[in-house]
PDB file of N, CA and C in Angstrom:
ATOM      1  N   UNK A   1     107.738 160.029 138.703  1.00  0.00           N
ATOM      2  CA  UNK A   1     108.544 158.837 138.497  1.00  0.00           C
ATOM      3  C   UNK A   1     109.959 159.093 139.029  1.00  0.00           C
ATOM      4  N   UNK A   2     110.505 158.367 139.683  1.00  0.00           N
ATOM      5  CA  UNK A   2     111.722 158.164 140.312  1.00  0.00           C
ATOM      6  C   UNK A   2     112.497 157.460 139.533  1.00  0.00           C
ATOM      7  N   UNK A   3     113.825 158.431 139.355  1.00  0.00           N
ATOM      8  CA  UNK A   3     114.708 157.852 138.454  1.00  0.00           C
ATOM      9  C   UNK A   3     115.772 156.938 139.208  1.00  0.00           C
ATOM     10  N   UNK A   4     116.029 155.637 138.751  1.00  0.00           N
ATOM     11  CA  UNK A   4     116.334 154.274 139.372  1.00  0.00           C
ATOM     12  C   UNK A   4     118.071 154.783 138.715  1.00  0.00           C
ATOM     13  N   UNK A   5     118.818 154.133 139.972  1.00  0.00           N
ATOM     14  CA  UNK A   5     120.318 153.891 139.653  1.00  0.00           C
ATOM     15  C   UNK A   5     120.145 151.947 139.567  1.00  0.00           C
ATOM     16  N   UNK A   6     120.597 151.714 138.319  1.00  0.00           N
ATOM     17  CA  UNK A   6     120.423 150.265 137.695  1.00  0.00           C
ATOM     18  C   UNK A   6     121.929 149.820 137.715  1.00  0.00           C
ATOM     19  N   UNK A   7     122.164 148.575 137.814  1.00  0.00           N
ATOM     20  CA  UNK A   7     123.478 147.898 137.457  1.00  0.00           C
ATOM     21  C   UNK A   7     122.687 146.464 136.936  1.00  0.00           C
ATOM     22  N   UNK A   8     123.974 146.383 135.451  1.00  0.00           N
ATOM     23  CA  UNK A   8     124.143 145.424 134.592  1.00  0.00           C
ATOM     24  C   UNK A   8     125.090 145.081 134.474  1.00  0.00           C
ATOM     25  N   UNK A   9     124.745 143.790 134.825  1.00  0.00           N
ATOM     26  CA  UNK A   9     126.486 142.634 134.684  1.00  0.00           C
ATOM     27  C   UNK A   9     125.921 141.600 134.018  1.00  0.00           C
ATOM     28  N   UNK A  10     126.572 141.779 133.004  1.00  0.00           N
ATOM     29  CA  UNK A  10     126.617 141.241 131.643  1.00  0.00           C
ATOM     30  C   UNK A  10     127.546 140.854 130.869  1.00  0.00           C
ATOM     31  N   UNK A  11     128.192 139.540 130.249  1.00  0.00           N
ATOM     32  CA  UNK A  11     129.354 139.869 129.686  1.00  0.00           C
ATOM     33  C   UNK A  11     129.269 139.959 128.096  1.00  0.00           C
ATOM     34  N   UNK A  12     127.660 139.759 127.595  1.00  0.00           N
ATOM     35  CA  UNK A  12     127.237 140.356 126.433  1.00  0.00           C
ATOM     36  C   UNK A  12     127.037 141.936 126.040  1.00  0.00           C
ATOM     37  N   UNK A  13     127.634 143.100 125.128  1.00  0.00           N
ATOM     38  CA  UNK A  13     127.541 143.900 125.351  1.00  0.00           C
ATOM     39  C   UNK A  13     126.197 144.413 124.893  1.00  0.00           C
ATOM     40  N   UNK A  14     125.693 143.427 123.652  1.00  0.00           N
ATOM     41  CA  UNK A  14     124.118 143.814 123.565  1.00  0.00           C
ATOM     42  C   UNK A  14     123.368 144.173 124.493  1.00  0.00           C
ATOM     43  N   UNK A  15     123.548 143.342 125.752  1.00  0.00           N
ATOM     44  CA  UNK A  15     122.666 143.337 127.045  1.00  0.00           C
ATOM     45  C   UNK A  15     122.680 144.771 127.665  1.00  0.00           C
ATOM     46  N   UNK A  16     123.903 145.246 127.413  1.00  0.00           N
ATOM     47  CA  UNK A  16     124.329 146.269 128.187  1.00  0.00           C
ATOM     48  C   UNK A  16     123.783 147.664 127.185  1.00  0.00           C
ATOM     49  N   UNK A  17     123.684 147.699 126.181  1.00  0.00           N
ATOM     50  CA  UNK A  17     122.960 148.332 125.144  1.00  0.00           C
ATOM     51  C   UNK A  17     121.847 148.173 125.094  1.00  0.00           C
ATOM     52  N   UNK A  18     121.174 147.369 125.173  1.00  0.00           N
ATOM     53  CA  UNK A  18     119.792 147.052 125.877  1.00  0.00           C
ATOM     54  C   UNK A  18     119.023 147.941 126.827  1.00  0.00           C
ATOM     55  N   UNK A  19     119.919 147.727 127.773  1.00  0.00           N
ATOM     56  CA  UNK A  19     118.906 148.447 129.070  1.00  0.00           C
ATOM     57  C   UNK A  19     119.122 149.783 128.584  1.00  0.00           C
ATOM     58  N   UNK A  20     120.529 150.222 128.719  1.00  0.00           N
ATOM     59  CA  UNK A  20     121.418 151.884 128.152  1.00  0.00           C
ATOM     60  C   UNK A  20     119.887 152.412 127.387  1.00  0.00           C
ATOM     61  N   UNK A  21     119.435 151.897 126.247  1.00  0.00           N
ATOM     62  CA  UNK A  21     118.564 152.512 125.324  1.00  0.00           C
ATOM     63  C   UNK A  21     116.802 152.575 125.508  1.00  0.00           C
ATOM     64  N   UNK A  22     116.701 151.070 126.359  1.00  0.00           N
ATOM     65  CA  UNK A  22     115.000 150.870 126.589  1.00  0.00           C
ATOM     66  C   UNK A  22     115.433 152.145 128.333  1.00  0.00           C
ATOM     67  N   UNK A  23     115.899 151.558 129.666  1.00  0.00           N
ATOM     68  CA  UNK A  23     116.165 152.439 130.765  1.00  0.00           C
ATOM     69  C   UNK A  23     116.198 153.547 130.963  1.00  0.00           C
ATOM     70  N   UNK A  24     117.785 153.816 129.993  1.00  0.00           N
ATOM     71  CA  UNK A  24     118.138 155.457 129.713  1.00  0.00           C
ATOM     72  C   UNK A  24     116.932 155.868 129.004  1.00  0.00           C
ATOM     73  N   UNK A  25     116.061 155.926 128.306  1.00  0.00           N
ATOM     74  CA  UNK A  25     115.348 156.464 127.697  1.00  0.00           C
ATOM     75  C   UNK A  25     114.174 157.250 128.481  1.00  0.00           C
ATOM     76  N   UNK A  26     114.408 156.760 129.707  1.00  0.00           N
ATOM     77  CA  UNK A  26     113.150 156.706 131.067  1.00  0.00           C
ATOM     78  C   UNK A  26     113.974 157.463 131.661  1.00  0.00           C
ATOM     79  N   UNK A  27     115.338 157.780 131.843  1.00  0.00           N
ATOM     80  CA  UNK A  27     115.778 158.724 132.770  1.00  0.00           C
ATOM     81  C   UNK A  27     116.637 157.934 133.978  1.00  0.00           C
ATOM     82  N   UNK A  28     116.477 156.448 133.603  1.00  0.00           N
ATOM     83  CA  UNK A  28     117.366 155.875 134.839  1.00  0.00           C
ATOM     84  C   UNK A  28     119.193 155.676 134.171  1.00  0.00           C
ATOM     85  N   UNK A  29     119.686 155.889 135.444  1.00  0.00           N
ATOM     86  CA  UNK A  29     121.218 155.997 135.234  1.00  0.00           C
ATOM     87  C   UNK A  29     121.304 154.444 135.243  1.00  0.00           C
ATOM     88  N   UNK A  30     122.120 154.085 134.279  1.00  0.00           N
ATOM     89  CA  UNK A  30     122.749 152.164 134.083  1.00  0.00           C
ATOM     90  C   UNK A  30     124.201 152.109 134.190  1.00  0.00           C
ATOM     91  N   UNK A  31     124.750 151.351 135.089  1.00  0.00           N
ATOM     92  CA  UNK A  31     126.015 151.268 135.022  1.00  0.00           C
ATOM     93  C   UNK A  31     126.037 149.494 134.478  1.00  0.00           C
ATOM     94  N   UNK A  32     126.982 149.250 133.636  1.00  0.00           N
ATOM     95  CA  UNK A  32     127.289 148.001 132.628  1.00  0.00           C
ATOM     96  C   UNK A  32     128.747 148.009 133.563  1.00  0.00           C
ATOM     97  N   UNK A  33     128.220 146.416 133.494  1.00  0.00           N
ATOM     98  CA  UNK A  33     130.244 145.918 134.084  1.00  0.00           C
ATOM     99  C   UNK A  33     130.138 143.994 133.542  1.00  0.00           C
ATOM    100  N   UNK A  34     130.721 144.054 132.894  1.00  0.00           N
ATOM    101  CA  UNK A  34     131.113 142.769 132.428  1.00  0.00           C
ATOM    102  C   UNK A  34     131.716 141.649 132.867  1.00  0.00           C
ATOM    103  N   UNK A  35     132.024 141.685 134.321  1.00  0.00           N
ATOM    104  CA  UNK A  35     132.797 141.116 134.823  1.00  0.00           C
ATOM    105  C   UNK A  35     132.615 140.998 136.924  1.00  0.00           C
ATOM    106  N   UNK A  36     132.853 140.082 137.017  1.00  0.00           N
ATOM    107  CA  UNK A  36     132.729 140.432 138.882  1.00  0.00           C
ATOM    108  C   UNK A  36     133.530 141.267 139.446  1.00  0.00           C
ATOM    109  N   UNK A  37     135.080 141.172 139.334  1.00  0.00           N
ATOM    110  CA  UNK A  37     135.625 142.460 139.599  1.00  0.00           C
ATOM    111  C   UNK A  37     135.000 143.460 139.863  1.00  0.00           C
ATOM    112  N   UNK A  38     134.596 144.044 138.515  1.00  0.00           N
ATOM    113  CA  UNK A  38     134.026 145.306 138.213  1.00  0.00           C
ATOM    114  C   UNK A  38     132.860 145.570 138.998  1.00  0.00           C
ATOM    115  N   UNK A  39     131.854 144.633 139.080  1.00  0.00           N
ATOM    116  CA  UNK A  39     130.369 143.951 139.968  1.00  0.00           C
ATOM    117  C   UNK A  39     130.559 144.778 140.883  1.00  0.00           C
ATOM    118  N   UNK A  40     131.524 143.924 141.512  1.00  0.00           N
ATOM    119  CA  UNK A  40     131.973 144.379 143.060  1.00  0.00           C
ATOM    120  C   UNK A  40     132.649 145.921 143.368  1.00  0.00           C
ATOM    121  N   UNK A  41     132.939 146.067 142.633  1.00  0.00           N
ATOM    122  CA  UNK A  41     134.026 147.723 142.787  1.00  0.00           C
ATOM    123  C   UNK A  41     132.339 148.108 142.730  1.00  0.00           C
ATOM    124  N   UNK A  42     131.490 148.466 141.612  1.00  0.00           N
ATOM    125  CA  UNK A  42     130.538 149.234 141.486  1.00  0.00           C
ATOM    126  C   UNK A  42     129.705 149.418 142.939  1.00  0.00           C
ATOM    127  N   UNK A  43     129.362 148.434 143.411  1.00  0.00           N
ATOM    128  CA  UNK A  43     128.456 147.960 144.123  1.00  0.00           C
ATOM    129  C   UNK A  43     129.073 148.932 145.605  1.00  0.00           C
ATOM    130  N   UNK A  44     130.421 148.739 145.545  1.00  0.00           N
ATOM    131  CA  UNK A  44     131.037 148.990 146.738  1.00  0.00           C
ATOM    132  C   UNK A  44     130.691 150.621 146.758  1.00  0.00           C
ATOM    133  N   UNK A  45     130.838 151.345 145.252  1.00  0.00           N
ATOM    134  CA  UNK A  45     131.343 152.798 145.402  1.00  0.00           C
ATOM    135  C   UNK A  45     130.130 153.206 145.003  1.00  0.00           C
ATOM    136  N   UNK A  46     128.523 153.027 144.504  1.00  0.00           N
ATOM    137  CA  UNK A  46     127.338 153.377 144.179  1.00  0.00           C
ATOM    138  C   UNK A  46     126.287 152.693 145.110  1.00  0.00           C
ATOM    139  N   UNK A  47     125.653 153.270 145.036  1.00  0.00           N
ATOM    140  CA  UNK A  47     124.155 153.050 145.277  1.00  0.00           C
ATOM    141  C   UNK A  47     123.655 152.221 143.925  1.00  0.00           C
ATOM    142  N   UNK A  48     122.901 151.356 144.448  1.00  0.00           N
ATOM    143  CA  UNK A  48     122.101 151.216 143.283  1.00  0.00           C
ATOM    144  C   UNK A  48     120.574 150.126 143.740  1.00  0.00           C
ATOM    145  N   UNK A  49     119.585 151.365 143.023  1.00  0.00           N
ATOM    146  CA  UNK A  49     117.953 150.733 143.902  1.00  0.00           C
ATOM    147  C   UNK A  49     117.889 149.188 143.361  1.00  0.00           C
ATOM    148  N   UNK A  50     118.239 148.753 142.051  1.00  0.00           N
ATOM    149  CA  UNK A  50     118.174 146.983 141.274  1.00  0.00           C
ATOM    150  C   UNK A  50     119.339 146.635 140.637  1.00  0.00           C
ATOM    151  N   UNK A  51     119.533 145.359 140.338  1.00  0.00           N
ATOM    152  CA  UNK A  51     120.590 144.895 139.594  1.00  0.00           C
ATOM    153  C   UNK A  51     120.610 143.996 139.252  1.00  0.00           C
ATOM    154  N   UNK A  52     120.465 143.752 137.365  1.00  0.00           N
ATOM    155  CA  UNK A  52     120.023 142.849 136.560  1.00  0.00           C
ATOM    156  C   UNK A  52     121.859 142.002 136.360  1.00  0.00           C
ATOM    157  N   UNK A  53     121.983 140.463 136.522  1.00  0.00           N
ATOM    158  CA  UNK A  53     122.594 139.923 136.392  1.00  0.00           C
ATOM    159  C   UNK A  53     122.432 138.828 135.799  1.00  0.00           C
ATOM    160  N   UNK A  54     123.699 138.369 134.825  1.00  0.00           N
ATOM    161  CA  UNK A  54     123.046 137.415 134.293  1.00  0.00           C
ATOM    162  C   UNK A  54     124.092 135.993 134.666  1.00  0.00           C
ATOM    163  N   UNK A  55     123.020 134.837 134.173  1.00  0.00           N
ATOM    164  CA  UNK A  55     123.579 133.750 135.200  1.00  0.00           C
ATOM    165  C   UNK A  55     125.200 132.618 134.710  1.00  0.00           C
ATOM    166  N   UNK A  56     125.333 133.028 133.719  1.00  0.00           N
ATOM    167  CA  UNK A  56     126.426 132.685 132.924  1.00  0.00           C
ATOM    168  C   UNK A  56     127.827 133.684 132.632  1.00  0.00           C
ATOM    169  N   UNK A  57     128.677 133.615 133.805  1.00  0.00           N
ATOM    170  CA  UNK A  57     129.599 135.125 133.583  1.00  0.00           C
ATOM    171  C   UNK A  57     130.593 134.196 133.304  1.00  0.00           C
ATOM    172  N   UNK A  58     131.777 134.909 133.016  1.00  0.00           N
ATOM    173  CA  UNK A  58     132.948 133.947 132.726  1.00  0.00           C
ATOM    174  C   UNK A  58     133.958 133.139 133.793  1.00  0.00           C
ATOM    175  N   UNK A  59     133.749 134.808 134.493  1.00  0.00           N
ATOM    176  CA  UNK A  59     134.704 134.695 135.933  1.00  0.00           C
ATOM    177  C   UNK A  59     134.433 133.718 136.680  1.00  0.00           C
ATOM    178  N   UNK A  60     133.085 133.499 136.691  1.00  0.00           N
ATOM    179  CA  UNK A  60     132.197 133.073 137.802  1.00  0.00           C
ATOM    180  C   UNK A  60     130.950 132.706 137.866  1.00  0.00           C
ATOM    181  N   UNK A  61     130.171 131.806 138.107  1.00  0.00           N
ATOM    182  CA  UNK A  61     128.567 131.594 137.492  1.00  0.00           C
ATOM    183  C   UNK A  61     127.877 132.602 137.681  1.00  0.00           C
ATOM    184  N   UNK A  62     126.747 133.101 137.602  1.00  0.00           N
ATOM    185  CA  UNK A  62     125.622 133.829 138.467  1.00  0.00           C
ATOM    186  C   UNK A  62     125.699 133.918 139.896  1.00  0.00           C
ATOM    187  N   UNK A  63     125.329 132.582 140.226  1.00  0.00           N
ATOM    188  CA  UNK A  63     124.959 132.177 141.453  1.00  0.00           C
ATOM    189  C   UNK A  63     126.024 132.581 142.437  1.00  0.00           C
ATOM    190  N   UNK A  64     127.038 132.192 142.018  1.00  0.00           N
ATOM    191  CA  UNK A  64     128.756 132.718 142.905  1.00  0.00           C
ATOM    192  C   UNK A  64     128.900 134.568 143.207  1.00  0.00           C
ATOM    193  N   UNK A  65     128.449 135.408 141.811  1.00  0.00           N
ATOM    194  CA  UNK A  65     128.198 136.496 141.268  1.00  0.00           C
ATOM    195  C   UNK A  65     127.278 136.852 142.650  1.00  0.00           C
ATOM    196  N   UNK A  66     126.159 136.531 142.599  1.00  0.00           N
ATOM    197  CA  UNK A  66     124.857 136.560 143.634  1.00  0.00           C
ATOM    198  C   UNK A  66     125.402 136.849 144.743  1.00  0.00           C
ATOM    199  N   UNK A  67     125.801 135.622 145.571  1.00  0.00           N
ATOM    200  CA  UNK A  67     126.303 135.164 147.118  1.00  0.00           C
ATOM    201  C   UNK A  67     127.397 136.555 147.253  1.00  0.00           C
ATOM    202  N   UNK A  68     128.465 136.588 146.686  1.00  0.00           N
ATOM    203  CA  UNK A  68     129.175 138.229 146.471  1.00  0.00           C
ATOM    204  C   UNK A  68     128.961 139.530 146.353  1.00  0.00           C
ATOM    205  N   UNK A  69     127.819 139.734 146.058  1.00  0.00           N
ATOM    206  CA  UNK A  69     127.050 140.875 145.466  1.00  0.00           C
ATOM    207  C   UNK A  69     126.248 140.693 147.089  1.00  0.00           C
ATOM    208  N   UNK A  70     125.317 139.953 147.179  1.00  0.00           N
ATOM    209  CA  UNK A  70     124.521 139.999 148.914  1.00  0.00           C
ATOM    210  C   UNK A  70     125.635 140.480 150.351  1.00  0.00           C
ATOM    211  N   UNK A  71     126.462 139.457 150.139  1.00  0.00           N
ATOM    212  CA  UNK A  71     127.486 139.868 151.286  1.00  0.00           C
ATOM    213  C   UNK A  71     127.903 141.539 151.281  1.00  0.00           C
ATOM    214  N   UNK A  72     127.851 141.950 149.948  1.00  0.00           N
ATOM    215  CA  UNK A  72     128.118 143.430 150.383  1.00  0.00           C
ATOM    216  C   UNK A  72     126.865 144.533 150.599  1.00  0.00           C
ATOM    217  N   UNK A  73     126.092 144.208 149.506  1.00  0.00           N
ATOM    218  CA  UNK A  73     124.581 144.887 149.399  1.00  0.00           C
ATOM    219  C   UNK A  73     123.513 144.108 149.883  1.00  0.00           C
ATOM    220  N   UNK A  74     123.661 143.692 151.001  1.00  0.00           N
ATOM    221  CA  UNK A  74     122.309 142.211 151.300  1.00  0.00           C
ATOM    222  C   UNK A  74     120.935 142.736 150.712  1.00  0.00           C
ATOM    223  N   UNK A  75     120.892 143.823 150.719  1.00  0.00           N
ATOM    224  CA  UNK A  75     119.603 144.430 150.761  1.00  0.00           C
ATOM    225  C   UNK A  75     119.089 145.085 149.145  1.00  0.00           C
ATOM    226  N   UNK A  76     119.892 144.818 148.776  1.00  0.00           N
ATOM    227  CA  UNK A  76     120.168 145.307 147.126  1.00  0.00           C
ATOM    228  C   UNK A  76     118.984 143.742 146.670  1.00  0.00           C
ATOM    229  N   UNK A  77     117.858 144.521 145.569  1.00  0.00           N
ATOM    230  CA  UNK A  77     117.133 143.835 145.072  1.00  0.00           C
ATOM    231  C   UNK A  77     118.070 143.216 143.585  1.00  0.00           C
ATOM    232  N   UNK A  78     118.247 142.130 143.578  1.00  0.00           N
ATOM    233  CA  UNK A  78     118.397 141.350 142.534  1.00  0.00           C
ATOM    234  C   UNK A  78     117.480 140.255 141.420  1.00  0.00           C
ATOM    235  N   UNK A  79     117.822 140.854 140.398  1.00  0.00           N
ATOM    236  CA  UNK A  79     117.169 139.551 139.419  1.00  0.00           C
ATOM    237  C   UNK A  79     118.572 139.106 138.385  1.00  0.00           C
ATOM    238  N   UNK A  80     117.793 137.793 138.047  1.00  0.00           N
ATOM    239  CA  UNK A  80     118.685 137.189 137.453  1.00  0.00           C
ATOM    240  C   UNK A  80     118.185 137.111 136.123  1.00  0.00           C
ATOM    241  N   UNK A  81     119.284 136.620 135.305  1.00  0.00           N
ATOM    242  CA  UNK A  81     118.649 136.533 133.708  1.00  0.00           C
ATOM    243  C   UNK A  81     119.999 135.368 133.479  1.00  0.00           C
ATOM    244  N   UNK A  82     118.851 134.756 132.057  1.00  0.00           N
ATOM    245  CA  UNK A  82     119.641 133.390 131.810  1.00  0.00           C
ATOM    246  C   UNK A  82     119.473 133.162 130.489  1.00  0.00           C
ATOM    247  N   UNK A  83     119.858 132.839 129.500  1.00  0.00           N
ATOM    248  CA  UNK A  83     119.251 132.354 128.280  1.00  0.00           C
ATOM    249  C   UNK A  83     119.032 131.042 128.215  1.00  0.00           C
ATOM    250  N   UNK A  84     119.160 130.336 128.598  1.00  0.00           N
ATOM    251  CA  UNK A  84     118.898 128.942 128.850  1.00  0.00           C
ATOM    252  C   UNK A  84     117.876 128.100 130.231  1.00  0.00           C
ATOM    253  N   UNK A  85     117.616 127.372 130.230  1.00  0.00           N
ATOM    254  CA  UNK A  85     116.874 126.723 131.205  1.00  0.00           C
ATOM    255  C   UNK A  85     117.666 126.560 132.246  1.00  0.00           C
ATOM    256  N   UNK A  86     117.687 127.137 133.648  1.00  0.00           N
ATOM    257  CA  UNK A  86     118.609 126.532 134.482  1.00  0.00           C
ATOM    258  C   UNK A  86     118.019 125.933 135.928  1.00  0.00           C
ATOM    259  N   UNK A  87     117.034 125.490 136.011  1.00  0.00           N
ATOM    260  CA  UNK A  87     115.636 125.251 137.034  1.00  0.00           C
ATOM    261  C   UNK A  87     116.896 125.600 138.713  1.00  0.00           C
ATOM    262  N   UNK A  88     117.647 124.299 138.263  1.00  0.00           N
ATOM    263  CA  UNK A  88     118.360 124.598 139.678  1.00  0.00           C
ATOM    264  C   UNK A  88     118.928 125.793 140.489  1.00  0.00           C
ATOM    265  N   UNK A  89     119.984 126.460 139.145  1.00  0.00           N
ATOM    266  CA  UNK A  89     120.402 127.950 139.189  1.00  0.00           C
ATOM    267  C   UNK A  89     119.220 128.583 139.684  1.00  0.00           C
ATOM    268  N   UNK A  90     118.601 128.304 139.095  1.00  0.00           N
ATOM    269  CA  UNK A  90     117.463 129.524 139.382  1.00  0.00           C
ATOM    270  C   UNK A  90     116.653 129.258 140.492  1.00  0.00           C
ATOM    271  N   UNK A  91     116.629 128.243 141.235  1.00  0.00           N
ATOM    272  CA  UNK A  91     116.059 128.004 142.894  1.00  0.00           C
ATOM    273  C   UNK A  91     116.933 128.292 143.639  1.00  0.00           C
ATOM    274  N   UNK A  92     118.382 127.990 143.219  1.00  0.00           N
ATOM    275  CA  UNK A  92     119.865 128.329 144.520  1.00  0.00           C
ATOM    276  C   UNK A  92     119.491 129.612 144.232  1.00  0.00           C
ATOM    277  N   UNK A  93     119.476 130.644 142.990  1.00  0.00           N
ATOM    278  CA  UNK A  93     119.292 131.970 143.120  1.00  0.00           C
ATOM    279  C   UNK A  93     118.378 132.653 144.007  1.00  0.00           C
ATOM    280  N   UNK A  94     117.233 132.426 143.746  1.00  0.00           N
ATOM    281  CA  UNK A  94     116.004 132.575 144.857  1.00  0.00           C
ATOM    282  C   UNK A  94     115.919 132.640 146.334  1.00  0.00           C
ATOM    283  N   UNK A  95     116.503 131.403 146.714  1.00  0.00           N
ATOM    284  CA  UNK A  95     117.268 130.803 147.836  1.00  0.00           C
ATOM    285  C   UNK A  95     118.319 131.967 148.415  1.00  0.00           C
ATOM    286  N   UNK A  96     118.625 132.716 147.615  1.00  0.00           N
ATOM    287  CA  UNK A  96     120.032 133.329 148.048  1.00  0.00           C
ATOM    288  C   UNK A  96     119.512 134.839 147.670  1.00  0.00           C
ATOM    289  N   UNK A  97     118.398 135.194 147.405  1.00  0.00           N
ATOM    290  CA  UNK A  97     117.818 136.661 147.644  1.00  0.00           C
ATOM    291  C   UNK A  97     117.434 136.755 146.561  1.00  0.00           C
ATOM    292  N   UNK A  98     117.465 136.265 145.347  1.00  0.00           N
ATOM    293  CA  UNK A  98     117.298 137.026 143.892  1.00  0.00           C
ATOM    294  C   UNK A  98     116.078 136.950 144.190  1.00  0.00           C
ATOM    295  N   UNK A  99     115.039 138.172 143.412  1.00  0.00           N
ATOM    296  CA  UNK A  99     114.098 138.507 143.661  1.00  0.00           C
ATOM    297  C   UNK A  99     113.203 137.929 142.247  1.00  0.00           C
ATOM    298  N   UNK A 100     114.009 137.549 141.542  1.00  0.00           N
ATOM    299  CA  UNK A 100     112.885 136.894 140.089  1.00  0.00           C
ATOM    300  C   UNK A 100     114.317 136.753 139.185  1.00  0.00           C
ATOM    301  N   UNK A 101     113.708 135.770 138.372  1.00  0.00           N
ATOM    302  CA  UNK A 101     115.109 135.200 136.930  1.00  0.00           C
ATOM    303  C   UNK A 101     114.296 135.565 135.435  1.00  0.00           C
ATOM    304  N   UNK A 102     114.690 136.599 135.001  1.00  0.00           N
ATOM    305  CA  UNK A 102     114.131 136.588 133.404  1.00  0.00           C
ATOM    306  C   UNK A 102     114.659 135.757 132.400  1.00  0.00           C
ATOM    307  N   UNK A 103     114.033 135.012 132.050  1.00  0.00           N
ATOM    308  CA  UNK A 103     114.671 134.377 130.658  1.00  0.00           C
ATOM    309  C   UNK A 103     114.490 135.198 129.443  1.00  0.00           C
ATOM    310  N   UNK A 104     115.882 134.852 128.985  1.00  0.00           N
ATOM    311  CA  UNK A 104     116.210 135.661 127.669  1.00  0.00           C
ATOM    312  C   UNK A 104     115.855 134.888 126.554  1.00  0.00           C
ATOM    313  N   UNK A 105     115.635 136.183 125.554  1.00  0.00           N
ATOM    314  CA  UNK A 105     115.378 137.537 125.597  1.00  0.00           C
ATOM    315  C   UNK A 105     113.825 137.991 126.177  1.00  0.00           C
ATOM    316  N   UNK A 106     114.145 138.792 126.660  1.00  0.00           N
ATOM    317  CA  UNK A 106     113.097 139.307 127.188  1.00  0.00           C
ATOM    318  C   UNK A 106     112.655 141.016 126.854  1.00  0.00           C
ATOM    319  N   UNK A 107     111.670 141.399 127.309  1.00  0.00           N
ATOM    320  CA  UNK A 107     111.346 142.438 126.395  1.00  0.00           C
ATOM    321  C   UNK A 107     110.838 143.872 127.476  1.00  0.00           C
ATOM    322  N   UNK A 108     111.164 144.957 127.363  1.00  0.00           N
ATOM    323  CA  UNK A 108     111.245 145.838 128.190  1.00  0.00           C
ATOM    324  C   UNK A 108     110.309 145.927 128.734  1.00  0.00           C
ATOM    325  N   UNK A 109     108.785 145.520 128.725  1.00  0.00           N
ATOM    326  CA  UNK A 109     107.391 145.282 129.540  1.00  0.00           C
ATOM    327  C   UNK A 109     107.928 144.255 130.976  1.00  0.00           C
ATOM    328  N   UNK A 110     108.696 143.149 130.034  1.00  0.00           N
ATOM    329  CA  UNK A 110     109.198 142.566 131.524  1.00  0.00           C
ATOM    330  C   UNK A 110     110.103 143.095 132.646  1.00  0.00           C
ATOM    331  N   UNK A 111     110.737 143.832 131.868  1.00  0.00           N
ATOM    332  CA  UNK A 111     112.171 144.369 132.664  1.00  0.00           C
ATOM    333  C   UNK A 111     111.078 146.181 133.895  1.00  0.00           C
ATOM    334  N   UNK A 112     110.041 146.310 133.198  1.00  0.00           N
ATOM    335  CA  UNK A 112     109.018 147.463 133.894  1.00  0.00           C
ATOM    336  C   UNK A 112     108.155 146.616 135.066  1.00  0.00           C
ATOM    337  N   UNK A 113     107.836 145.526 134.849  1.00  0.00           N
ATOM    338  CA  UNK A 113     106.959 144.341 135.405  1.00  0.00           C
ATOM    339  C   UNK A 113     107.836 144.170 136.759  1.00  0.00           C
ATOM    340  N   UNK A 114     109.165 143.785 136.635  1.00  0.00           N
ATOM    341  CA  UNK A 114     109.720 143.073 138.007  1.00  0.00           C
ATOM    342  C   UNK A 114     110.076 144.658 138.529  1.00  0.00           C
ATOM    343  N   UNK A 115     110.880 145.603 138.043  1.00  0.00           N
ATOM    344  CA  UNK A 115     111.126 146.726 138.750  1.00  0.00           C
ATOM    345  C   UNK A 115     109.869 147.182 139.726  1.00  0.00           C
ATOM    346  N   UNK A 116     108.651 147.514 139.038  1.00  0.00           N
ATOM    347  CA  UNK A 116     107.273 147.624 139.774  1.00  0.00           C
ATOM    348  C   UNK A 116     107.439 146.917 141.023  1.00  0.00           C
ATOM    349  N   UNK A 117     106.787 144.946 140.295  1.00  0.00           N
ATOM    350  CA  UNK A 117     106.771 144.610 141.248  1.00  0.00           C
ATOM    351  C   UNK A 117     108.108 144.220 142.193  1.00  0.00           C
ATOM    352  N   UNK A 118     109.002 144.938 142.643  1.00  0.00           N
ATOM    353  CA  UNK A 118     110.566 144.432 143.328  1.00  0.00           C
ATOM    354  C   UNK A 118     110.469 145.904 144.040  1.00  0.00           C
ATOM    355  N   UNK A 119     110.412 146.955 143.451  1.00  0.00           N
ATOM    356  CA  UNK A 119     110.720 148.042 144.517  1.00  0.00           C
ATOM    357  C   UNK A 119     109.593 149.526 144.713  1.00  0.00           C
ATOM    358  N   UNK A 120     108.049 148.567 143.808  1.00  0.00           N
ATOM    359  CA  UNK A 120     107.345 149.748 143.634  1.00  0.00           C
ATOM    360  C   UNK A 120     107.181 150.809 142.569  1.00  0.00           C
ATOM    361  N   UNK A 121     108.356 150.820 141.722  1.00  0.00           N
ATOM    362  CA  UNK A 121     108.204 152.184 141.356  1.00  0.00           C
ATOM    363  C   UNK A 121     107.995 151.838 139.770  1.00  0.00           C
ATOM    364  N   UNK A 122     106.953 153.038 138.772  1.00  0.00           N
ATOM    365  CA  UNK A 122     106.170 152.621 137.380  1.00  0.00           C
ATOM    366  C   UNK A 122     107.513 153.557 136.431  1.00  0.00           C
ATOM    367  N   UNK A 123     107.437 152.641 135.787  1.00  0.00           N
ATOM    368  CA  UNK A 123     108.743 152.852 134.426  1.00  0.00           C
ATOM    369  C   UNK A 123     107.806 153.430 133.328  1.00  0.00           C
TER     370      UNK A 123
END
């Protein structure tokens, strides 16, 4: 098993405790950033094989989050997460590279499910 460099942008810190405990527990490194700023610095100065985002930030929607995040990492697999219904968000997301949208809460079988299917590799 190949240990995954993960990024979470989240501005819930549960979320970010979340992955930290189900992820880390598997051996993958998680970097948490709460904010686009931060998004972007990470993105710029790491590697990272996925990156769970969610579609409601403060700074900035998801979708804005997204289009920013591609321009630097085009190739960087993205999913999105939402707690709410957002049909549209979630087709402009698609549209714009995200590779799948989890609705929240969701449960670490799902978060093993899209990694698999997004870059191959068994959690």
């Amino acid at each position: 098993m190949k240990h995954l460099n993960i990024l979470v942008v989240d501005d819930k810190k549960v979320i970010g405790d979340f992955f930290n405990l189900t992820m880390g527990y598997y051996g993958h490194h998680i970097t948490v950033v709460h904010d686009l700023e931060h998004t972007l610095k990470a993105i710029q100065s790491h590697h990272f094989d996925i990156a769970f985002i969610d579609m409601l930030m403060p700074d900035k929607d998801g979708v804005e989050v997204l289009k920013e995040v591609k321009a630097i990492a085009p190739k960087l697999a993205v999913v999105m997460m939402s707690g709410y219904s957002m049909d549209e968000k979630h087709r402009q997301a698609k549209h714009l590279g995200a590779v799948e949208c989890l609705k929240k809460p969701f449960e670490v079988e799902d978060i093993q499910r899209v990694i698999k299917e997004t870059i191959g590799e068994e959690i």
